[in-house]
N, C-alpha and C. Protein backbone atom coordinates (compact mmCIF):
# COMPACT_ATOMS: atom_id res chain seq x y z
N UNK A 1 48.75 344.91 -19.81
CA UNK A 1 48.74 345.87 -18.71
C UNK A 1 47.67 346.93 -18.92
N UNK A 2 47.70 347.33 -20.64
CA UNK A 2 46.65 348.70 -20.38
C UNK A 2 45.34 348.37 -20.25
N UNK A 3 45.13 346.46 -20.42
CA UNK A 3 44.11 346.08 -21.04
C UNK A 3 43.24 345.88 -19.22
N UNK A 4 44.32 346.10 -18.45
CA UNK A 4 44.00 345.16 -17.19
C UNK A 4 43.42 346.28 -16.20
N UNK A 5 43.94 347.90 -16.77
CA UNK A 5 43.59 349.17 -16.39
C UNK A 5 42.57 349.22 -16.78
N UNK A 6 41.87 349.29 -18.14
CA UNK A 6 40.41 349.49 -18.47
C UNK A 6 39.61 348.98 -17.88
N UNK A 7 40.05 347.46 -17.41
CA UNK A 7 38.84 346.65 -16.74
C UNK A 7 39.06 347.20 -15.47
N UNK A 8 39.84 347.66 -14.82
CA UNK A 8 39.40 348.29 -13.45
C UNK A 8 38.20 349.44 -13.25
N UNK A 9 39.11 350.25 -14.49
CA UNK A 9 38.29 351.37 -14.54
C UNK A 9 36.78 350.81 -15.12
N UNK A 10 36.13 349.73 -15.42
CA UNK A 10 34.83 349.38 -16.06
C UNK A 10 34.45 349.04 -14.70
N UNK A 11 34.85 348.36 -13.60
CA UNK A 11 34.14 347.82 -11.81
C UNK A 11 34.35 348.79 -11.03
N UNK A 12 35.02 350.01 -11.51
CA UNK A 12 35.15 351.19 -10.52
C UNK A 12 33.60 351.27 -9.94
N UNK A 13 33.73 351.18 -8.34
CA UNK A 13 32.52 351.49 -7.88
C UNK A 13 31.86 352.93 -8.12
N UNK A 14 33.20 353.86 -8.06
CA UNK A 14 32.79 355.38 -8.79
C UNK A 14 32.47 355.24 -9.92
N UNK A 15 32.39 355.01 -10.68
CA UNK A 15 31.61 354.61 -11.68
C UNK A 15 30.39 354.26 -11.91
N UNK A 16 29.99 353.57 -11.08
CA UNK A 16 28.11 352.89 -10.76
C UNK A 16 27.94 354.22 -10.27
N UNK A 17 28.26 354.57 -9.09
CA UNK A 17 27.87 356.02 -8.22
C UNK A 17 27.80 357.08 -9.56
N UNK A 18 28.78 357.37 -10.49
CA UNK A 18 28.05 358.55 -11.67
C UNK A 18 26.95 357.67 -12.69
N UNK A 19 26.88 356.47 -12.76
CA UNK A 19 25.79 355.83 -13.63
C UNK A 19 24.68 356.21 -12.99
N UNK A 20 24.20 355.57 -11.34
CA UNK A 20 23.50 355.86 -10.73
C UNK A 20 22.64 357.52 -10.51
N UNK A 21 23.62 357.98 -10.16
CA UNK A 21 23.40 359.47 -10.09
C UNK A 21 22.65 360.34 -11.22
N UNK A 22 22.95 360.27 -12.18
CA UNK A 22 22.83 360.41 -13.60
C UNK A 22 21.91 360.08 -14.24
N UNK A 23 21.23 358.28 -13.81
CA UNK A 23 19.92 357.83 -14.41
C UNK A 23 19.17 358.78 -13.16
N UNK A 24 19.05 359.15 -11.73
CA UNK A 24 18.45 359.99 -11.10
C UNK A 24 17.92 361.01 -11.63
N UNK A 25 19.16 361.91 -12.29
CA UNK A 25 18.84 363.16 -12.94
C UNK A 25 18.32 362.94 -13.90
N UNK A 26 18.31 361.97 -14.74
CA UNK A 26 17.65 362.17 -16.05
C UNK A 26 16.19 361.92 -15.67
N UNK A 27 15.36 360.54 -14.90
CA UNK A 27 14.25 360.49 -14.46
C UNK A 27 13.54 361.49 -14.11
N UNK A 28 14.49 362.16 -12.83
CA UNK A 28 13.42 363.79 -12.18
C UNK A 28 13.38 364.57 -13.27
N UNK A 29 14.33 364.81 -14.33
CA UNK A 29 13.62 365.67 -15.31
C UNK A 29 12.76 365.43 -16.38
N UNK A 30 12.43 364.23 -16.10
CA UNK A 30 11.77 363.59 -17.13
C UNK A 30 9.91 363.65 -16.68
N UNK A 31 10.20 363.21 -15.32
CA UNK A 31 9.29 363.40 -14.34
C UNK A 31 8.31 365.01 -14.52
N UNK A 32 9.71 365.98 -14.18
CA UNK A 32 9.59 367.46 -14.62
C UNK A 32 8.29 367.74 -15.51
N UNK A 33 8.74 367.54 -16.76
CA UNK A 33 8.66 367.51 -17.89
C UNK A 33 7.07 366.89 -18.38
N UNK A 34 7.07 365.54 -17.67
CA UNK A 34 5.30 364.69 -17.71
C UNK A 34 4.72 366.07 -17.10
N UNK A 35 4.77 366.39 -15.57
CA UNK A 35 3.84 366.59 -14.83
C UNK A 35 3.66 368.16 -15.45
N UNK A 36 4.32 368.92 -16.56
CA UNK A 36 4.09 370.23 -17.06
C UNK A 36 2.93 369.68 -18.35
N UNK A 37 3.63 369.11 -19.05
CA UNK A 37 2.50 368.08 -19.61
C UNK A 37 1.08 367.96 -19.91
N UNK A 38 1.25 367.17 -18.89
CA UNK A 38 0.20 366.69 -17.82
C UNK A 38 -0.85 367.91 -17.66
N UNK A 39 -0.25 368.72 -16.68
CA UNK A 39 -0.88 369.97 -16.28
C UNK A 39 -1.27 371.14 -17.55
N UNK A 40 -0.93 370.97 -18.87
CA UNK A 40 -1.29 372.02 -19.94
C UNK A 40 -2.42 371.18 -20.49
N UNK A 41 -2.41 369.84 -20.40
CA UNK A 41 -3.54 369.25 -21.15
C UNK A 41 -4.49 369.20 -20.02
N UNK A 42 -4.52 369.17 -19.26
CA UNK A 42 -5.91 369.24 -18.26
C UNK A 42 -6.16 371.07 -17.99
N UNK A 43 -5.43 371.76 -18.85
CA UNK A 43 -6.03 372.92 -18.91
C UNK A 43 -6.46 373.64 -19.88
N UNK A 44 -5.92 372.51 -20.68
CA UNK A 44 -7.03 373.02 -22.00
C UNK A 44 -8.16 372.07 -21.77
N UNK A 45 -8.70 370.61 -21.42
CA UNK A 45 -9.79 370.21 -21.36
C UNK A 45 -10.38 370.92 -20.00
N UNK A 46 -10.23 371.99 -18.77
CA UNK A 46 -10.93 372.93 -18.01
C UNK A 46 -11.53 374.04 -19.59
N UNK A 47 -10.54 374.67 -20.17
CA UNK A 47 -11.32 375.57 -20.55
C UNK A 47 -12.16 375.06 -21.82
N UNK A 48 -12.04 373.66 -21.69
CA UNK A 48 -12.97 373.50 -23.23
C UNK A 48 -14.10 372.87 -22.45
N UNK A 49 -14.43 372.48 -21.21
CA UNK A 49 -15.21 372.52 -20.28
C UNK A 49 -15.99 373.62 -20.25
N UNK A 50 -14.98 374.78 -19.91
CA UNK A 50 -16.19 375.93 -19.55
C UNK A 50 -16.66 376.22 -20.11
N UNK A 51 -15.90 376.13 -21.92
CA UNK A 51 -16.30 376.90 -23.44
C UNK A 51 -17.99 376.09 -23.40
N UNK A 52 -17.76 375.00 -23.23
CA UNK A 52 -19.10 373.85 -23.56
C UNK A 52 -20.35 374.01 -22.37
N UNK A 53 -19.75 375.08 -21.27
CA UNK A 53 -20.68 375.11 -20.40
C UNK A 53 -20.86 373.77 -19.36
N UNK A 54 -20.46 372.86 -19.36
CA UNK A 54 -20.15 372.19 -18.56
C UNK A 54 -20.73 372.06 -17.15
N UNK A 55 -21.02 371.18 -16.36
CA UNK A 55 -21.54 371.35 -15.24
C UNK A 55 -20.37 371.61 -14.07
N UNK A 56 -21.03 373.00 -13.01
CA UNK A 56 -19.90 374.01 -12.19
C UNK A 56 -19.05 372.82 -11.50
N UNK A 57 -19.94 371.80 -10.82
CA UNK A 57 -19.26 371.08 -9.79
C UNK A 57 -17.83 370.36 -10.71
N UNK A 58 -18.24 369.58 -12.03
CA UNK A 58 -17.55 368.90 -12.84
C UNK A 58 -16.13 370.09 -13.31
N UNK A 59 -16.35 371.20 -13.24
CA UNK A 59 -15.26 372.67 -14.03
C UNK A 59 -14.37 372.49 -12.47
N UNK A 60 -14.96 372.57 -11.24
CA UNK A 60 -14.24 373.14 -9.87
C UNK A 60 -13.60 371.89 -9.67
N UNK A 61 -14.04 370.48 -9.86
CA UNK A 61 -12.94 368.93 -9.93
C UNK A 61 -11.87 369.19 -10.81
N UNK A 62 -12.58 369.52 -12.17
CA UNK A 62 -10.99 369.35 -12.86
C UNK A 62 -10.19 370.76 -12.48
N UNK A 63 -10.16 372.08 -11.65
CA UNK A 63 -9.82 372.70 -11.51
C UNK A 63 -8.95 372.16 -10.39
N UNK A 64 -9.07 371.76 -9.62
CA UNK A 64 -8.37 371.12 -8.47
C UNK A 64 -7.95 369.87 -9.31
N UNK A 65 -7.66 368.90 -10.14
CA UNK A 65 -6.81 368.23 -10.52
C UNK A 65 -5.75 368.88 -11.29
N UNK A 66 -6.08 370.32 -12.52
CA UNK A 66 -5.13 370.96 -12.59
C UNK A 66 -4.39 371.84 -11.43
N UNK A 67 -4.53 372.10 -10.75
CA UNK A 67 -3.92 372.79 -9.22
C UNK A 67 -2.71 371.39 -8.49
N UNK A 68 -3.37 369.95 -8.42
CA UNK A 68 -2.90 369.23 -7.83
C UNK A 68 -1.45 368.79 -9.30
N UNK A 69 -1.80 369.22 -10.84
CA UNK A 69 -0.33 368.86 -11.33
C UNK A 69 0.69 369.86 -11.20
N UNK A 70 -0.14 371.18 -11.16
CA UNK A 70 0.82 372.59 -11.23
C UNK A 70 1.16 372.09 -9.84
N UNK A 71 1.29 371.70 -8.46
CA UNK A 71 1.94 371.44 -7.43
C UNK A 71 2.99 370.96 -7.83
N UNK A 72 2.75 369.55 -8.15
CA UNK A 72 3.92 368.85 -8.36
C UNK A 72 5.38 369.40 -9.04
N UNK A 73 5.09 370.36 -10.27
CA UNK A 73 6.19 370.58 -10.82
C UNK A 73 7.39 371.12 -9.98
N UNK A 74 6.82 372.49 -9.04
CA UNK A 74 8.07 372.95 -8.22
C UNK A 74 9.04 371.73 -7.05
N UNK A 75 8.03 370.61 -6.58
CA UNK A 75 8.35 369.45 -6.17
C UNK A 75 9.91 369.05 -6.92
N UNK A 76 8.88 368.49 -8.07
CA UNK A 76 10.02 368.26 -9.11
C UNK A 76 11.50 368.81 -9.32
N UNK A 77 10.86 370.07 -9.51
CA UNK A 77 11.97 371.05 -9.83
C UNK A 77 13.16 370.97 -8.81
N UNK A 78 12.74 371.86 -7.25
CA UNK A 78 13.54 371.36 -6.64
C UNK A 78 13.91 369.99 -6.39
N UNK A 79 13.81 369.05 -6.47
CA UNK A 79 14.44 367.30 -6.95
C UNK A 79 15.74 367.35 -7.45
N UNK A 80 15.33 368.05 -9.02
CA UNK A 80 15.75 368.29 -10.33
C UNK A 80 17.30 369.19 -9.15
N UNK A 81 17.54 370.31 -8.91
CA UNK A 81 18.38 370.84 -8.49
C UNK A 81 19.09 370.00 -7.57
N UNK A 82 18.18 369.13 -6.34
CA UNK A 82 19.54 368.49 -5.69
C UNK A 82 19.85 367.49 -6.39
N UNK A 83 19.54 366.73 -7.34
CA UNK A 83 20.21 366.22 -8.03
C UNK A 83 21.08 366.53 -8.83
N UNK A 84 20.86 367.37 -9.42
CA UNK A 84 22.03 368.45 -10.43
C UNK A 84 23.02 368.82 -9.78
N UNK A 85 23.05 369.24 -8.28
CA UNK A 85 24.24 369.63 -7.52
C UNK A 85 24.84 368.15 -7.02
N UNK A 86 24.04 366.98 -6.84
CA UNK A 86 25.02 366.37 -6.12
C UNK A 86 25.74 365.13 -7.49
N UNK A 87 25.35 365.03 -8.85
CA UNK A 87 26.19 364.44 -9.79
C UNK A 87 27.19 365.90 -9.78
N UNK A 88 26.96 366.64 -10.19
CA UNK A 88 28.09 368.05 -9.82
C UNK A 88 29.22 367.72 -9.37
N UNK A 89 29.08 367.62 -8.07
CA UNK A 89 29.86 367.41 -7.10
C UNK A 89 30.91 366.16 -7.47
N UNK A 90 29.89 365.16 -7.73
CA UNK A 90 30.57 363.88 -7.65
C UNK A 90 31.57 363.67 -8.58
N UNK A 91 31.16 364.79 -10.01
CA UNK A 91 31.74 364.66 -11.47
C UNK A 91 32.89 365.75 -10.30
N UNK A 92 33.15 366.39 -9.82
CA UNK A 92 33.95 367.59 -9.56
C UNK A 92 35.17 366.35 -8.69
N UNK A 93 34.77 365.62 -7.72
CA UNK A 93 35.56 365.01 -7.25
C UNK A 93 36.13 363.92 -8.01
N UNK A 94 35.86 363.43 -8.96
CA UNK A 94 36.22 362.09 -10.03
C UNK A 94 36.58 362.46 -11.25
N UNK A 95 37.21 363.66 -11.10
CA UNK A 95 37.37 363.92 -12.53
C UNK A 95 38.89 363.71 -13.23
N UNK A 96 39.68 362.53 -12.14
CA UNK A 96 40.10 361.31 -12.91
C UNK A 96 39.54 360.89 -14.07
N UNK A 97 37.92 360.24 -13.72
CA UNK A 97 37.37 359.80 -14.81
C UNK A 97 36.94 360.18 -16.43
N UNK A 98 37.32 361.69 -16.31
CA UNK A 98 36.44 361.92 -17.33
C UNK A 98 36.65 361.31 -18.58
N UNK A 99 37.64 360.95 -18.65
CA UNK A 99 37.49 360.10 -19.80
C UNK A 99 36.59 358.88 -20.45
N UNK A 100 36.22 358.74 -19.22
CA UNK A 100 35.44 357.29 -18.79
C UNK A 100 33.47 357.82 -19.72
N UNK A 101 32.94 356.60 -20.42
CA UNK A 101 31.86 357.26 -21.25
C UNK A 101 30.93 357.53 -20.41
N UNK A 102 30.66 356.75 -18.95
CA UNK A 102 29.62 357.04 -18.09
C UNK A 102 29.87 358.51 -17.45
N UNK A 103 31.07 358.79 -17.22
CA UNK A 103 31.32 360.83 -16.77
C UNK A 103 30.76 361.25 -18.36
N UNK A 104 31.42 360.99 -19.50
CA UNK A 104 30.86 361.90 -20.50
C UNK A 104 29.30 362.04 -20.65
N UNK A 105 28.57 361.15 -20.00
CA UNK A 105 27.13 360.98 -20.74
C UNK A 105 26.92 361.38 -19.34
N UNK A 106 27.18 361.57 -18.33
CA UNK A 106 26.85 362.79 -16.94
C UNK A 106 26.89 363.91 -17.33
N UNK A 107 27.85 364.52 -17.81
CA UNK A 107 27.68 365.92 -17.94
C UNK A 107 26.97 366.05 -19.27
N UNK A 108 26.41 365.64 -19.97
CA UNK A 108 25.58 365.66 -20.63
C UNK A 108 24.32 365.41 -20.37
N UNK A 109 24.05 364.52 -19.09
CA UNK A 109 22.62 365.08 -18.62
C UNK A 109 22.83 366.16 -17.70
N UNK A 110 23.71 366.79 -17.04
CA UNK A 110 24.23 367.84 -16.56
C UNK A 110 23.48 368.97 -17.15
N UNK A 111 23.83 368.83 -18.80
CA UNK A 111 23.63 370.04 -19.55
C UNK A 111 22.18 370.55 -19.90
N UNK A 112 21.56 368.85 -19.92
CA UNK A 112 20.05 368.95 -20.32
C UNK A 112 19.14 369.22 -18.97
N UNK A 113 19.43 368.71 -17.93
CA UNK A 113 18.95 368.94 -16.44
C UNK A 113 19.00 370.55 -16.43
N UNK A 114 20.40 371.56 -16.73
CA UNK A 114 20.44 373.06 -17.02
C UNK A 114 19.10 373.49 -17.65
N UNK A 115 18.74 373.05 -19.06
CA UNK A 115 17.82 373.29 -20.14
C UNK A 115 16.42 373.28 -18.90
N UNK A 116 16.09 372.18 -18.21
CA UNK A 116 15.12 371.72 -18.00
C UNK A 116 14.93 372.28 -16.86
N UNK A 117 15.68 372.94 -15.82
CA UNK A 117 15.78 373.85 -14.72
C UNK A 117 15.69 375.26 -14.99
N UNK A 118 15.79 375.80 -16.34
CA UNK A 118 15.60 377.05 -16.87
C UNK A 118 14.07 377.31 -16.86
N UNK A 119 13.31 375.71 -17.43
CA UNK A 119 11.85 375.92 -17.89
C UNK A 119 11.47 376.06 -16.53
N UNK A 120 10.26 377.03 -16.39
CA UNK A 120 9.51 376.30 -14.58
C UNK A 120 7.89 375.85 -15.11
């Protein structure tokens, strides 16, 4: 009998829905995270550009490719938040499950999505 409960609770479709949700949040902050990245190393090769004197047209391109990663992050960011609110939610309504390891390893990207919504 208890054995016949676990396996329900393993095809719970709520279950895929916090797996799902969850690999979401972890991606956009991961995403986050590249495109800050991303954007500090193309600003140290701008100023080691200018240090070297560099030609203006070649300094004002990579200036606008760093401009086009610093965009993306607030993109991100807000992502990062509706995702964070809507596993939230979902952990708030299922919290039957928590026992279940896919809720535990939600609110644990819960916690790190927090960390990663602090940085801008």
């Amino acid at each position: 009998m208890q054995d016949n409960i676990f396996r329900n609770k393993m095809s719970d479709p709520k279950l895929k829905q916090i797996k799902i949700k969850t690999g979401v949040l972890k991606r956009i902050g991961k995403e986050k995270l590249s495109y800050r990245k991303e954007a500090d190393q193309q600003k140290a090769k701008l100023e080691k550009m200018k240090e070297e004197g560099k030609d203006s047209h070649d300094i004002k391109k990579m200036g606008e490719v760093v401009q086009e990663s610093l965009m993306m992050i607030p993109d991100c960011h807000r992502r990062l938040i509706t995702a964070h609110a809507d596993l939230m939610s979902l952990l708030e309504q299922e919290k039957d499950l928590a026992e279940t390891e896919k809720y535990v390893a939600a609110q644990a990207q819960i916690q790190e999505a927090e960390e990663q919504m602090k940085a801008e």
